[in-house]
C-alpha atoms as a PDB file:
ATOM      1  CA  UNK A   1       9.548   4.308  -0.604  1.00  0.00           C
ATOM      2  CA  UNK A   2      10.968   7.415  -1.560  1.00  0.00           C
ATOM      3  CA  UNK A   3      12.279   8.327  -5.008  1.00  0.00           C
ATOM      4  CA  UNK A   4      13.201  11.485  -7.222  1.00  0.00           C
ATOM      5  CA  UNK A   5       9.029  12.309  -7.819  1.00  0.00           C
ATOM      6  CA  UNK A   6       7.557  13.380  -4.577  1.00  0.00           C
ATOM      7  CA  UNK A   7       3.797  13.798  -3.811  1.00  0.00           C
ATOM      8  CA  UNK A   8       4.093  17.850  -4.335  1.00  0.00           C
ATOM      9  CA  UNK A   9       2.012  20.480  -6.780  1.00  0.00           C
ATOM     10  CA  UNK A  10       0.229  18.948  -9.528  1.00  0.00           C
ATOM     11  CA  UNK A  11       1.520  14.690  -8.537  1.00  0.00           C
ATOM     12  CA  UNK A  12      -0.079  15.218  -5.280  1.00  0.00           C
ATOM     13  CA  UNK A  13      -3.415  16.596  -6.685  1.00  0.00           C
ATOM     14  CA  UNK A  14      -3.426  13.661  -8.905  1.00  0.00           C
ATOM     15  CA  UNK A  15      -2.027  10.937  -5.747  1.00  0.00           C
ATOM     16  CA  UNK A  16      -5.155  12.329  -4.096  1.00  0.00           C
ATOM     17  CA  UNK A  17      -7.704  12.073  -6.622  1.00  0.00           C
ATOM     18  CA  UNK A  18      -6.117   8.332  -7.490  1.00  0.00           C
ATOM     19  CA  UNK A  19      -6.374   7.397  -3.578  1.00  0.00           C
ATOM     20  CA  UNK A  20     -10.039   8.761  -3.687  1.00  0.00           C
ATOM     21  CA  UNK A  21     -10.872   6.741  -6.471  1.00  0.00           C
ATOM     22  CA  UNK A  22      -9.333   3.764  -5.689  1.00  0.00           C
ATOM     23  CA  UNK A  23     -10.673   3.766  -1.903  1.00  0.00           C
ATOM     24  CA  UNK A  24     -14.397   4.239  -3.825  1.00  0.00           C
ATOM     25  CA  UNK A  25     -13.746   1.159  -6.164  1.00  0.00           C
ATOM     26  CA  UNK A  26     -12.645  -1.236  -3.179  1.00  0.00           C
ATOM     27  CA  UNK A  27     -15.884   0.225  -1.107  1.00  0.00           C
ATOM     28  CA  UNK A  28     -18.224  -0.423  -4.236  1.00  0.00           C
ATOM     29  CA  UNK A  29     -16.308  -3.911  -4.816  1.00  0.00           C
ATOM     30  CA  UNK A  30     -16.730  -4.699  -1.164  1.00  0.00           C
ATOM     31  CA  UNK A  31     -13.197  -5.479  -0.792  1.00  0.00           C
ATOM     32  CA  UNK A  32     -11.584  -4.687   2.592  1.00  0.00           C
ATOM     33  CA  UNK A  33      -8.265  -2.599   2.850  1.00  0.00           C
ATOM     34  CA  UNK A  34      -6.522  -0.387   4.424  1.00  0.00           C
ATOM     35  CA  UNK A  35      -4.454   2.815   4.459  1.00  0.00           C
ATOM     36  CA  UNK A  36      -0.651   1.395   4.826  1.00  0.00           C
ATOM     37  CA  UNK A  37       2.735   3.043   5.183  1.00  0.00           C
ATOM     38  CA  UNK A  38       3.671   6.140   5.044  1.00  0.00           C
ATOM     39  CA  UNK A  39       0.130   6.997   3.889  1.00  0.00           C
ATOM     40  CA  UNK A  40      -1.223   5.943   6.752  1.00  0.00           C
ATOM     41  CA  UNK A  41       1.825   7.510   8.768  1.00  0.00           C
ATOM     42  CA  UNK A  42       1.596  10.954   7.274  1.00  0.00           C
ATOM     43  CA  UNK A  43      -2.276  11.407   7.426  1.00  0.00           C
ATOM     44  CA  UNK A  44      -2.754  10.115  11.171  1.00  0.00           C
ATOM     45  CA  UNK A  45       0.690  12.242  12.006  1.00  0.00           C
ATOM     46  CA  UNK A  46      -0.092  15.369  10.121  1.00  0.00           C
ATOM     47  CA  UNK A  47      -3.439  15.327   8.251  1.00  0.00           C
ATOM     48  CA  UNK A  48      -1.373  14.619   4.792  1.00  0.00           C
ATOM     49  CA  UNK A  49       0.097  12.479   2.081  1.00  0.00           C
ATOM     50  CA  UNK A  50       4.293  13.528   3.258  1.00  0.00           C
ATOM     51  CA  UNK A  51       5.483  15.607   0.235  1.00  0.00           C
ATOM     52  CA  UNK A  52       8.909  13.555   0.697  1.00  0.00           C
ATOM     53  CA  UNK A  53       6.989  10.387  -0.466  1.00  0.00           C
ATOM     54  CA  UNK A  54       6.274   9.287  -4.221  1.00  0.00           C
ATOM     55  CA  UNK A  55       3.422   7.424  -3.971  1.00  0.00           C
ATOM     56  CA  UNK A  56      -0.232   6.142  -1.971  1.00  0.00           C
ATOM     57  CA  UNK A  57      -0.246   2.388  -0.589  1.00  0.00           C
ATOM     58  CA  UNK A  58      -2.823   0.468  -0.011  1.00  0.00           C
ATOM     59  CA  UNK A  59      -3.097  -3.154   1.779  1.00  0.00           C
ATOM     60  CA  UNK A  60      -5.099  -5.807   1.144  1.00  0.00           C
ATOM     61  CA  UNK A  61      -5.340  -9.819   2.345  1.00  0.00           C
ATOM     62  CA  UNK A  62      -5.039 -12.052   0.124  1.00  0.00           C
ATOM     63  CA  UNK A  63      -8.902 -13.211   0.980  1.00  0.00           C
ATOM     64  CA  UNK A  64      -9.687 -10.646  -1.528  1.00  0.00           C
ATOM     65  CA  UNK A  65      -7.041 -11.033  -4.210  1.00  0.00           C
ATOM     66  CA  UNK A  66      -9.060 -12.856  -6.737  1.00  0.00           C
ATOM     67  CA  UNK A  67     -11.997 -10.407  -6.078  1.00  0.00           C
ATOM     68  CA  UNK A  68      -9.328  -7.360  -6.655  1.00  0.00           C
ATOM     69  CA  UNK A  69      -8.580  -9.327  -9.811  1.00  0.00           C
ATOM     70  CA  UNK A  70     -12.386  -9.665 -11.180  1.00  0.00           C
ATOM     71  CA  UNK A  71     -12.855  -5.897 -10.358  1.00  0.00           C
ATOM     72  CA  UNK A  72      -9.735  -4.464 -12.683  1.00  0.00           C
ATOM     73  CA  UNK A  73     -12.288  -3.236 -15.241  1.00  0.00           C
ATOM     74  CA  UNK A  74     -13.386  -0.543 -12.550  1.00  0.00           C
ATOM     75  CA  UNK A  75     -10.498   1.368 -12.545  1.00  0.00           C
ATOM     76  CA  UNK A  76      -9.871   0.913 -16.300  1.00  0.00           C
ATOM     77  CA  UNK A  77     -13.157   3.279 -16.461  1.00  0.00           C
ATOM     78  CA  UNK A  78     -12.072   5.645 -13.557  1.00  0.00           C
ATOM     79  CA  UNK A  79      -9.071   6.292 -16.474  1.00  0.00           C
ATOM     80  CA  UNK A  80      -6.206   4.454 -14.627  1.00  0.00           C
ATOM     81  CA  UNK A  81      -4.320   1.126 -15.867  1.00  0.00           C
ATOM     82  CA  UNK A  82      -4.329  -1.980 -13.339  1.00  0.00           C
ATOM     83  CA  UNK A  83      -0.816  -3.673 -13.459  1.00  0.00           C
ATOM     84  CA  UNK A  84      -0.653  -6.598 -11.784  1.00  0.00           C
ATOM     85  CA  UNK A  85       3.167  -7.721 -10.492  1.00  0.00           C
ATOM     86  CA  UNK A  86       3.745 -11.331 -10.086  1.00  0.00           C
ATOM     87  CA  UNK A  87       6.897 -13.111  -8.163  1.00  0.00           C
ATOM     88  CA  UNK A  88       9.162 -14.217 -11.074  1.00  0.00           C
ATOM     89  CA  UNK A  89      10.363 -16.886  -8.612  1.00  0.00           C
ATOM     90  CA  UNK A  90       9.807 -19.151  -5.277  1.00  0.00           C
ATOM     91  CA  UNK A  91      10.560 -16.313  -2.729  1.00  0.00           C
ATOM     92  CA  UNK A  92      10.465 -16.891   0.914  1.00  0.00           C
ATOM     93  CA  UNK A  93       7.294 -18.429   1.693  1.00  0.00           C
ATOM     94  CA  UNK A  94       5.874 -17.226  -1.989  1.00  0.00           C
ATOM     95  CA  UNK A  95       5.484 -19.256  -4.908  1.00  0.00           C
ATOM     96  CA  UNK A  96       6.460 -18.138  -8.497  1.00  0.00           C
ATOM     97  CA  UNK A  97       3.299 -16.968 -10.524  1.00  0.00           C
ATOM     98  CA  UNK A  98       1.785 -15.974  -7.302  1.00  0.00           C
ATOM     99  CA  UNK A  99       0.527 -11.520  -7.177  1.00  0.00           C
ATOM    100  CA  UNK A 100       2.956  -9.745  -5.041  1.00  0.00           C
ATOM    101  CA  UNK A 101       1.608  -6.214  -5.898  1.00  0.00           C
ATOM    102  CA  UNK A 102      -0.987  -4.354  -7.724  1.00  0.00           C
ATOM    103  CA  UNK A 103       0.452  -1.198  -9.291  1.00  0.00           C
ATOM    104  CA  UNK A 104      -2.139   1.726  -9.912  1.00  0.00           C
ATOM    105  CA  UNK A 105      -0.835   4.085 -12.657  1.00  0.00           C
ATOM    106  CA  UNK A 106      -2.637   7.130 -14.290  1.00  0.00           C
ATOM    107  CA  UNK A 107      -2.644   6.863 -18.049  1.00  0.00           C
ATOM    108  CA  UNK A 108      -1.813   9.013 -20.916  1.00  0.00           C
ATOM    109  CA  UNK A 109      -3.802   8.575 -24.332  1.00  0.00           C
ATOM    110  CA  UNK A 110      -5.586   4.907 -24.066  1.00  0.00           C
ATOM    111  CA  UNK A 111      -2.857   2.774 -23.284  1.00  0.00           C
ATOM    112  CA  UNK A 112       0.078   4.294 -22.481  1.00  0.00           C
ATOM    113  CA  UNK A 113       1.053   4.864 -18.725  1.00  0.00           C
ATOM    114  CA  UNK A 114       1.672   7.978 -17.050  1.00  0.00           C
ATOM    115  CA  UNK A 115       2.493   7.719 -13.677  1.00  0.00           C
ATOM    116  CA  UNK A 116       2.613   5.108 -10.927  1.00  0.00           C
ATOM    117  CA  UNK A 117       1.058   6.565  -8.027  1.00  0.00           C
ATOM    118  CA  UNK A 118      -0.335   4.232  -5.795  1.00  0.00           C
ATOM    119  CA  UNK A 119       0.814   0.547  -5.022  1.00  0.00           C
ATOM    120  CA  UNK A 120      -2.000  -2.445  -3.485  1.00  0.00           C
ATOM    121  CA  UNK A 121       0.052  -4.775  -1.510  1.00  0.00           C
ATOM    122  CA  UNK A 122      -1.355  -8.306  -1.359  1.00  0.00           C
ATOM    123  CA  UNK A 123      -0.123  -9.839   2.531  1.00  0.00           C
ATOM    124  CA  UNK A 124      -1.142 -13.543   3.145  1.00  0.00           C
ATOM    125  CA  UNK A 125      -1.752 -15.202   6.376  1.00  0.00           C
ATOM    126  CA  UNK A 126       0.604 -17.593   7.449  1.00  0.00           C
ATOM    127  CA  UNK A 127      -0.178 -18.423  11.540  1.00  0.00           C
ATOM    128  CA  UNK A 128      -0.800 -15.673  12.950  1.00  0.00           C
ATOM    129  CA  UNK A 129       0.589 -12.958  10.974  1.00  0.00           C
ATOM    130  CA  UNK A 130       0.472 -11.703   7.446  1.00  0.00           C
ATOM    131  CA  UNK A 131       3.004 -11.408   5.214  1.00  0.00           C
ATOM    132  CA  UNK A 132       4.571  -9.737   2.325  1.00  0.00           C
ATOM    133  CA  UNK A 133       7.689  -8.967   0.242  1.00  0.00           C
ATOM    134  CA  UNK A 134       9.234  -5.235  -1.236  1.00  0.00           C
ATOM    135  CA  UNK A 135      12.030  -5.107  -3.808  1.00  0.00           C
ATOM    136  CA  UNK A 136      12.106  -7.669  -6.377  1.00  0.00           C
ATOM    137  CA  UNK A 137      16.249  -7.844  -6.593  1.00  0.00           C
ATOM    138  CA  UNK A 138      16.966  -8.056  -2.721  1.00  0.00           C
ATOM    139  CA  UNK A 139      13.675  -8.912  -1.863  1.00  0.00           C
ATOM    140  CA  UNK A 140      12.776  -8.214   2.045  1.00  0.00           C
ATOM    141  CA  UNK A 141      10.461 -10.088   3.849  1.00  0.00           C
ATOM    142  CA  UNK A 142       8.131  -8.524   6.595  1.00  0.00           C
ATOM    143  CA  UNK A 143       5.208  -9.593   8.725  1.00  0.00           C
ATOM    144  CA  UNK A 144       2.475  -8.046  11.130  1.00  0.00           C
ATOM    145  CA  UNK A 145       0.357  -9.625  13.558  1.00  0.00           C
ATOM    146  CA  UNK A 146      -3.021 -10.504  11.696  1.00  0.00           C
ATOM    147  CA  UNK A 147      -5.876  -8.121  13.859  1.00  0.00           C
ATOM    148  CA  UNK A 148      -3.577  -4.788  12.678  1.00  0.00           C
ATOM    149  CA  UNK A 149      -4.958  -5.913   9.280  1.00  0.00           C
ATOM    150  CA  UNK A 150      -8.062  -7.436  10.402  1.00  0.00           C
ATOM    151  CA  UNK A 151      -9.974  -5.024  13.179  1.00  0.00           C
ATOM    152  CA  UNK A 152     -10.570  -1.975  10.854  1.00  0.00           C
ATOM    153  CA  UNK A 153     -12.048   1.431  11.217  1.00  0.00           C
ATOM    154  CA  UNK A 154     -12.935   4.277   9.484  1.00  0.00           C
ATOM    155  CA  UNK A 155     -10.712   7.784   9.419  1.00  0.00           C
ATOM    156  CA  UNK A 156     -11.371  10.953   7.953  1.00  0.00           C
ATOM    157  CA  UNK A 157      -8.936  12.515   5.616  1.00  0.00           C
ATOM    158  CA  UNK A 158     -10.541  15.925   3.572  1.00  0.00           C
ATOM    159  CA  UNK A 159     -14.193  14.907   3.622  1.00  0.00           C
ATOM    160  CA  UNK A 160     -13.405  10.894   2.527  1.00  0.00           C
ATOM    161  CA  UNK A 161     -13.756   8.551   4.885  1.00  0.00           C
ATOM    162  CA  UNK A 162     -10.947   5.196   4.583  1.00  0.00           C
ATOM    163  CA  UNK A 163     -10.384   1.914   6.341  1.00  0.00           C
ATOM    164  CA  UNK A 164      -7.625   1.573   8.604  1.00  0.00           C
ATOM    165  CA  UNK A 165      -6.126  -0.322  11.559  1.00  0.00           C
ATOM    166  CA  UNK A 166      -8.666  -0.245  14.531  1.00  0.00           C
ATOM    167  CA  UNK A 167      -5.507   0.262  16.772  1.00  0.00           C
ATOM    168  CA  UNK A 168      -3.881   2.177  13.968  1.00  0.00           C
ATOM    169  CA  UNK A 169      -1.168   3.986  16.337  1.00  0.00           C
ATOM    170  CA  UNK A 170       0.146   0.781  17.369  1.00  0.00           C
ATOM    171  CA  UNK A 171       0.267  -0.687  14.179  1.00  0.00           C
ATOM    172  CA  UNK A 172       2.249   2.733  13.179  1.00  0.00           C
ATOM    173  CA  UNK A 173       4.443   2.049  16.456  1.00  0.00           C
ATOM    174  CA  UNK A 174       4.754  -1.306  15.476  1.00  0.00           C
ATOM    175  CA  UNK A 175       5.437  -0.902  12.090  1.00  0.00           C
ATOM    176  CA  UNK A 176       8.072   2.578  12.688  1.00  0.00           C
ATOM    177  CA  UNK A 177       9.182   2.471  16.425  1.00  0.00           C
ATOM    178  CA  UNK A 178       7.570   4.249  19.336  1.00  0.00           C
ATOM    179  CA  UNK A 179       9.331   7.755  17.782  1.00  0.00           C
ATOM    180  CA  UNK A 180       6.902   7.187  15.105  1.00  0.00           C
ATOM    181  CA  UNK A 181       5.748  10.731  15.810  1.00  0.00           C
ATOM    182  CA  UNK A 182       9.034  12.472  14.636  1.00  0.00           C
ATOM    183  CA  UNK A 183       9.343  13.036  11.393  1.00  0.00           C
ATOM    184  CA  UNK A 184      12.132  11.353   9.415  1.00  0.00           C
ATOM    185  CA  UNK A 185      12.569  12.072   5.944  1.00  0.00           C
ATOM    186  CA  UNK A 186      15.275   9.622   4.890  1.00  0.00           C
ATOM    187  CA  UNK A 187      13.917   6.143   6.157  1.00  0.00           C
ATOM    188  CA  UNK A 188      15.485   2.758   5.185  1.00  0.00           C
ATOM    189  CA  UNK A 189      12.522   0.290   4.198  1.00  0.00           C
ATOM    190  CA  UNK A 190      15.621  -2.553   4.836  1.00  0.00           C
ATOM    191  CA  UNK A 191      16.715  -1.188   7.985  1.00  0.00           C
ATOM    192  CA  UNK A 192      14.514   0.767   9.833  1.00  0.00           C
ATOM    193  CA  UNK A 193      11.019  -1.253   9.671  1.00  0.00           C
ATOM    194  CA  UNK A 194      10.643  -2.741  12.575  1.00  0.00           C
ATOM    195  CA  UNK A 195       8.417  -5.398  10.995  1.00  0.00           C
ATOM    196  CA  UNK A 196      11.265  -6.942   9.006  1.00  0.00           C
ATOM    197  CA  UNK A 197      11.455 -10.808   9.476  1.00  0.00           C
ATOM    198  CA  UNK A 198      14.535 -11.458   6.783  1.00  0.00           C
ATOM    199  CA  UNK A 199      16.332 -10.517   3.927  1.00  0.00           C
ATOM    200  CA  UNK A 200      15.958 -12.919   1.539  1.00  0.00           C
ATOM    201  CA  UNK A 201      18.784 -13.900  -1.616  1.00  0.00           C
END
């Protein structure tokens, strides 16, 4: 989603480092994701994080949630805090209490935050497609068929290697439209995701 930051100069030396990181602690923790979004989008389009974004996402199922949980220590030692966002009510076809998001934020002194730079979306298999939820006041619910998330392969991205969609230009076509290739720097995560399934009150 964009915002005011965006991933430029000295936040995008940091967004890179955290993605790094993060992609290292999931590999040592043996927990499967992948590359989502617009991260996904801008390194497969154009070999970078999009300077018009303002932060790094991540995906994982919710096979490895409780595994992601039992792991936060790790990247309390790589420096970064682990903030784990819960749904405050029954939404859609998720129950209050239950993680909706993990937020990865750089930290300043011991415990105070600095930045949030990369978000872990938890998506949980209902049929044959997982789903999720963004915003928390006019939440948004979306689904994708279930092998985008769970035929992975590796991809290259300045000398790191990361886990993404097998069949990751049809999840991106899937995900943005077939003119996922042109570059649009104002995009509507209510409007113009094609993997929308309802707005939810």
């Amino acid at each position: 989603m964009a915002g005011r930051r965006r991933l430029e100069g000295e936040i995008l030396i940091k967004a890179k480092r955290m993605l790094r990181d993060v992609a290292d602690i999931l590999d040592a923790a043996k927990i499967k994701y992948i590359l989502e979004a617009g991260t996904l989008l801008g390194i497969i389009r154009e070999n970078r994080l999009l300077p018009w974004d303002n932060d790094v996402d991540i995906t994982i199922t919710g096979t490895y949630e409780e595994r992601l949980l039992q792991n936060r220590w790790r990247f309390w030692l790589k420096g970064y805090r682990f903030y784990v966002r819960r749904y405050k009510r029954d939404t859609g076809p998720f129950g209050k209490g239950q993680v909706r998001i993990i937020r990865i934020q750089t930290r300043r002194l011991l415990f105070i935050k600095d930045l949030s730079l990369l978000d872990i979306f938890i998506k949980r298999l209902i049929g044959d497609e997982y789903y999720w939820t963004v915003d928390v006041k006019k939440p948004v619910l979306k689904a994708t068929p279930r092998h985008f998330y769970d035929e992975t392969t590796v991809l290259e991205f300045e000398g790191k290697k990361y886990s993404v969609p097998q069949n990751a230009e049809d999840y991106l076509a899937y995900h943005y439209g077939k003119d996922w290739r042109i570059p649009v720097k104002k995009w509507n995560f209510r409007t113009d995701d094609f993997s929308v399934r309802e707005i939810l009150d």
